[in-house]
N, C-alpha and C. Protein backbone atom coordinates (compact mmCIF):
# COMPACT_ATOMS: atom_id res chain seq x y z
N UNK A 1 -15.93 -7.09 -13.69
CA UNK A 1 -17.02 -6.17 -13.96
C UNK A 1 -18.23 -6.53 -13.09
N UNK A 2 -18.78 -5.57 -12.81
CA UNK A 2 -19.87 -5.65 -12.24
C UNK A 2 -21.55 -6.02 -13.25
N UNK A 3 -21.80 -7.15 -13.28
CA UNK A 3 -22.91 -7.73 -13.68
C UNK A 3 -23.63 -6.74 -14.15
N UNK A 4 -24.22 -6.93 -15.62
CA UNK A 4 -25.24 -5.74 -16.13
C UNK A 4 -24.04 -3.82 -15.81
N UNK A 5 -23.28 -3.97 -15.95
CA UNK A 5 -22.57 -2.76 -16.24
C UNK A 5 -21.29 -2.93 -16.51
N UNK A 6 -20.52 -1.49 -16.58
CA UNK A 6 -19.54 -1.31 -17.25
C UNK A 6 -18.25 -1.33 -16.43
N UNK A 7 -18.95 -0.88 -14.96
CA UNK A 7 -17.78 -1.03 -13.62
C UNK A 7 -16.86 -1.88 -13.78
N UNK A 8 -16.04 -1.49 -13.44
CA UNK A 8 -15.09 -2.62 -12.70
C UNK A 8 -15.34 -3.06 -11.34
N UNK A 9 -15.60 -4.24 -10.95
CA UNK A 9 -15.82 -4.54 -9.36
C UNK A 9 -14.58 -4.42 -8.82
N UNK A 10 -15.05 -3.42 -7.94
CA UNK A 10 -14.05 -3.35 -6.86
C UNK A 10 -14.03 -4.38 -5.78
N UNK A 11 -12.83 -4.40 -5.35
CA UNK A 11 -12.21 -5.48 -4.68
C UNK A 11 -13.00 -5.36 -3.04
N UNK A 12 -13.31 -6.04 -2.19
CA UNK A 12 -14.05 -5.79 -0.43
C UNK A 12 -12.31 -4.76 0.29
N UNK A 13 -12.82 -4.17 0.85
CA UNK A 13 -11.90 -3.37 1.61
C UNK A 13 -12.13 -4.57 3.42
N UNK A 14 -11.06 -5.20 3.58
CA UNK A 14 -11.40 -5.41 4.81
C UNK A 14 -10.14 -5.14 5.93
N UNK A 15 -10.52 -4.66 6.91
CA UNK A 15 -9.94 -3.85 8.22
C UNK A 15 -9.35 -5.02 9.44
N UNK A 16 -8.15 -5.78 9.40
CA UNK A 16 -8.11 -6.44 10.60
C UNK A 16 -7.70 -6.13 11.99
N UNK A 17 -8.43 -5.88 12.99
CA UNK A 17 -7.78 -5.09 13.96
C UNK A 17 -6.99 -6.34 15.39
N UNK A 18 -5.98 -6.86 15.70
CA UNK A 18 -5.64 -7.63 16.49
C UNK A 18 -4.19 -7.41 16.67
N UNK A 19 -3.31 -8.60 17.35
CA UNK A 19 -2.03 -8.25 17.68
C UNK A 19 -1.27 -8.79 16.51
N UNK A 20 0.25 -8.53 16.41
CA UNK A 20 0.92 -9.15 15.50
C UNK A 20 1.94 -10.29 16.00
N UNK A 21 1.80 -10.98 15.68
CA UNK A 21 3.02 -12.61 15.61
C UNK A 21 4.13 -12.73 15.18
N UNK A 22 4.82 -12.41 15.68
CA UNK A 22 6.16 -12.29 14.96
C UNK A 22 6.49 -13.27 14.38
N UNK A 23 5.94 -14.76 14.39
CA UNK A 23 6.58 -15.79 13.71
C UNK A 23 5.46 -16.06 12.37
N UNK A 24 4.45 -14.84 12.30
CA UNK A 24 3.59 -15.04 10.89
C UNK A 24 2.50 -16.13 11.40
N UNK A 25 2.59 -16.78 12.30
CA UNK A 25 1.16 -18.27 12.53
C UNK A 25 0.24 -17.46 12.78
N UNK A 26 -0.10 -16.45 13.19
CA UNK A 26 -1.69 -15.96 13.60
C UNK A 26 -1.36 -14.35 13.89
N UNK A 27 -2.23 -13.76 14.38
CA UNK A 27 -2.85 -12.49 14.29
C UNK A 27 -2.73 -12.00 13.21
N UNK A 28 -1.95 -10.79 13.07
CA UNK A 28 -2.62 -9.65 11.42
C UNK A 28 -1.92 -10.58 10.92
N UNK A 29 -0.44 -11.07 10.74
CA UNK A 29 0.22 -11.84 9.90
C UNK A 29 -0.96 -13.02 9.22
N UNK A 30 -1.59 -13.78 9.82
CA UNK A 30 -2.42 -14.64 9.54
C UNK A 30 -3.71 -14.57 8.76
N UNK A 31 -4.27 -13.19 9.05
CA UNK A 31 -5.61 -13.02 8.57
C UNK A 31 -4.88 -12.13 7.18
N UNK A 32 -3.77 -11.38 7.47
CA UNK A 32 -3.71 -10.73 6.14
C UNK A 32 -3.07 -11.75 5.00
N UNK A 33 -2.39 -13.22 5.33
CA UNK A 33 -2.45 -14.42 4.50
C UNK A 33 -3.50 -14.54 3.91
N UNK A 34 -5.17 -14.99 4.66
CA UNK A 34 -6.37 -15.44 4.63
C UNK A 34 -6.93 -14.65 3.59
N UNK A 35 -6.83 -12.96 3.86
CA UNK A 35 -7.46 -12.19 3.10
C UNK A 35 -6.80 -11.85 1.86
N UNK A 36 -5.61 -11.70 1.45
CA UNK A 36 -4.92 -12.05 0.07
C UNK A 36 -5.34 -13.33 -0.31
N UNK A 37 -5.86 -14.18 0.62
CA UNK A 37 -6.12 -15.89 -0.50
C UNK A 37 -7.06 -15.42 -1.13
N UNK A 38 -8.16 -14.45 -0.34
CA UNK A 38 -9.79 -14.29 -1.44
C UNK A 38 -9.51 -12.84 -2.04
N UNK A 39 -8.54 -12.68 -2.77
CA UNK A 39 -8.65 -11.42 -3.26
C UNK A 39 -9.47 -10.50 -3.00
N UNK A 40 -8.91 -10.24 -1.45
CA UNK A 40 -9.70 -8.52 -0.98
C UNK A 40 -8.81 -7.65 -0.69
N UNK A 41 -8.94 -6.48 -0.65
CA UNK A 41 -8.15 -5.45 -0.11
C UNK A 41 -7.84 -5.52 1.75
N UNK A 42 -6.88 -5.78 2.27
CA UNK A 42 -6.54 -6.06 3.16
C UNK A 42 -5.97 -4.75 3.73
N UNK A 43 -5.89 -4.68 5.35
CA UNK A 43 -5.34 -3.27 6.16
C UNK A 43 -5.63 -3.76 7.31
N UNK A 44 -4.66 -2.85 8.43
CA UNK A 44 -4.54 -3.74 9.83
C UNK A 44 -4.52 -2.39 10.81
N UNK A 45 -5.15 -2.92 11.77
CA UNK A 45 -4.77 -1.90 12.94
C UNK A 45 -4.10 -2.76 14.19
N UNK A 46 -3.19 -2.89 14.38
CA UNK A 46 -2.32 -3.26 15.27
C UNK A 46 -2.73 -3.09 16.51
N UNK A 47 -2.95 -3.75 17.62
CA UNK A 47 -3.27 -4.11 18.91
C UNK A 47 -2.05 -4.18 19.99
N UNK A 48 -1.21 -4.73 19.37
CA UNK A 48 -0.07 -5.74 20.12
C UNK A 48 0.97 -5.96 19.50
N UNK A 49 2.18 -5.55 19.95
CA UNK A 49 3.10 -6.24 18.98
C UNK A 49 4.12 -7.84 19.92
N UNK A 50 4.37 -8.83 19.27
CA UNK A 50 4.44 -9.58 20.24
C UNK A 50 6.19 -10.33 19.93
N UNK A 51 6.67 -10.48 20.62
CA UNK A 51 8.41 -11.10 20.51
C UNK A 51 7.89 -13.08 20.58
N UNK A 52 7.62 -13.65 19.41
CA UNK A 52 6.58 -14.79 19.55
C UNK A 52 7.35 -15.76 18.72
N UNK A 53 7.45 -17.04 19.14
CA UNK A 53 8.00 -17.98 18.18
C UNK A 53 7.26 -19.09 17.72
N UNK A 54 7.19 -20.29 17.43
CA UNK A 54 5.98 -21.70 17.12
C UNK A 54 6.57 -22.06 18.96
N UNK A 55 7.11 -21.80 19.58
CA UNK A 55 7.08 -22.21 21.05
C UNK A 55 6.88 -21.35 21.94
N UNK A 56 6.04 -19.98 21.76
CA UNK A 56 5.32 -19.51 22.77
C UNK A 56 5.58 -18.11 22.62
N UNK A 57 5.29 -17.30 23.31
CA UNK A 57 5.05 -15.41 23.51
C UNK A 57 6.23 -15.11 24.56
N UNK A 58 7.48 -14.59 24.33
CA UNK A 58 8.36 -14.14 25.16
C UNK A 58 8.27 -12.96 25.83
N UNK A 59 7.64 -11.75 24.71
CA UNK A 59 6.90 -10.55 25.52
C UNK A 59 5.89 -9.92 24.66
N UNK A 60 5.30 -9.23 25.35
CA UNK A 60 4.21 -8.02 24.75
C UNK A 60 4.44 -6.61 24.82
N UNK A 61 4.11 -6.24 23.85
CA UNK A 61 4.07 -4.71 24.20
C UNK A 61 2.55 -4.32 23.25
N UNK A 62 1.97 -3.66 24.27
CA UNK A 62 0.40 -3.29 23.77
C UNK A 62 0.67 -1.92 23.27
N UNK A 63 -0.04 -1.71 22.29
CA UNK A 63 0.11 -0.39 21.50
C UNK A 63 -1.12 0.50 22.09
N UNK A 64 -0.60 1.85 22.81
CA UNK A 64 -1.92 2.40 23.55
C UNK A 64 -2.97 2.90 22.66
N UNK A 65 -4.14 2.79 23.39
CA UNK A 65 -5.24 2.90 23.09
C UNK A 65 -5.84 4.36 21.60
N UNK A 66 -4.64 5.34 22.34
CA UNK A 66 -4.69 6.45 21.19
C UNK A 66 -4.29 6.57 19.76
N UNK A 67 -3.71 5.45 20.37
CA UNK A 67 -3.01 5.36 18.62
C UNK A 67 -3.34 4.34 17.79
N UNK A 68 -4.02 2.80 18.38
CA UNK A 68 -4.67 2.26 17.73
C UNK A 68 -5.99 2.96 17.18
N UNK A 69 -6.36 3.94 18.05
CA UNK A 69 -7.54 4.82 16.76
C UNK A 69 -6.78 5.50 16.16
N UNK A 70 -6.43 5.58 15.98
CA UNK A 70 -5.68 6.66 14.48
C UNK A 70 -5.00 5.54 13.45
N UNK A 71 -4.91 4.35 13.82
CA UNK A 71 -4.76 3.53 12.95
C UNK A 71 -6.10 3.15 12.04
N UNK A 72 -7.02 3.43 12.91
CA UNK A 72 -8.47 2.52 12.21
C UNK A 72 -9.09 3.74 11.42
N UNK A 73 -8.67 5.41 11.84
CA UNK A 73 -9.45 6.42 11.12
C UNK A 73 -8.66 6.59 9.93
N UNK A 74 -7.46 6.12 10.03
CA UNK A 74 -6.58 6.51 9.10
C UNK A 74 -7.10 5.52 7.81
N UNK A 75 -7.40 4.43 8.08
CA UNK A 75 -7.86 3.34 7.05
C UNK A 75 -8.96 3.96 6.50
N UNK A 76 -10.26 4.00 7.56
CA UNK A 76 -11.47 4.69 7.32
C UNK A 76 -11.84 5.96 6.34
N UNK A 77 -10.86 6.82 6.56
CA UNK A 77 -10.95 8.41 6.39
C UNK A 77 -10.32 8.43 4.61
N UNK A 78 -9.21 6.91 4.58
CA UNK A 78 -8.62 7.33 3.15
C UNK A 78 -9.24 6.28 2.41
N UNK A 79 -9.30 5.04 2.57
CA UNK A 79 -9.45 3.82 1.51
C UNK A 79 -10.84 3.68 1.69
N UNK A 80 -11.64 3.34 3.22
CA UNK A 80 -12.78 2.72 3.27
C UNK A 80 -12.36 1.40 3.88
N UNK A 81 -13.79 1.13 4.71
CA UNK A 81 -13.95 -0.26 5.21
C UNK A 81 -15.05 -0.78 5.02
N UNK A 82 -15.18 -1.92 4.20
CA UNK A 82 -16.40 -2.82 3.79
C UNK A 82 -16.46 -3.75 5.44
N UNK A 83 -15.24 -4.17 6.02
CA UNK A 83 -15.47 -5.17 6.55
C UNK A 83 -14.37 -4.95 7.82
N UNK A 84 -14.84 -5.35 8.99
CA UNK A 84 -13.89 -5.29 10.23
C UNK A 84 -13.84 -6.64 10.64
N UNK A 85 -12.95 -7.05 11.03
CA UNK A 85 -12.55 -8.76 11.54
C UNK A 85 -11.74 -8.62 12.85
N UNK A 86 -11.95 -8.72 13.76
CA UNK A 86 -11.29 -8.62 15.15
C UNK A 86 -11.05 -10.23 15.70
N UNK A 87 -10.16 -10.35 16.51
CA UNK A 87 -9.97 -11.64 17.19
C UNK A 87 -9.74 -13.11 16.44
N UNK A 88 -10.54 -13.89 16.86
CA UNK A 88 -10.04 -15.50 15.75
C UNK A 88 -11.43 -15.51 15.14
């Protein structure tokens, strides 16, 4: 609840926009770990998708530019964003 009322506090909406890791150690895999630890509402806009192991990046494929916005309006337009987190 929200202090002095009847609300329920809603949870932070936060937006991570970076590449993905296929082995889970870092990018969205990582921050969307981080952001389930503090109970927030978590959502990703994908950058990169990457063929990645704990011994290095075998390939990339970048997700073009048009469609990573329609990933971020799509978040925007339905749930909301309290919070954007890009990079490390």
């Amino acid at each position: 609840m929200n202090p002095g009322s009847d609300t329920p506090r809603r949870a932070p909406r936060v937006l991570t926009i970076a590449g993905s890791d296929s082995s889970g150690g870092a990018g969205i895999e990582a921050d969307l770990k981080v952001v389930t630890s503090y109970g927030v509402y978590g959502m990703t806009a994908i950058t990169a998708l990457t063929a990645q192991n704990t011994h290095g990046v075998n390939e990339v494929h970048v997700v073009p530019a048009e469609f990573l916005a329609k990933e971020i309006a799509a978040c925007v337009e339905d749930v909301g964003v309290d919070i954007v987190k890009t990079g490390e």
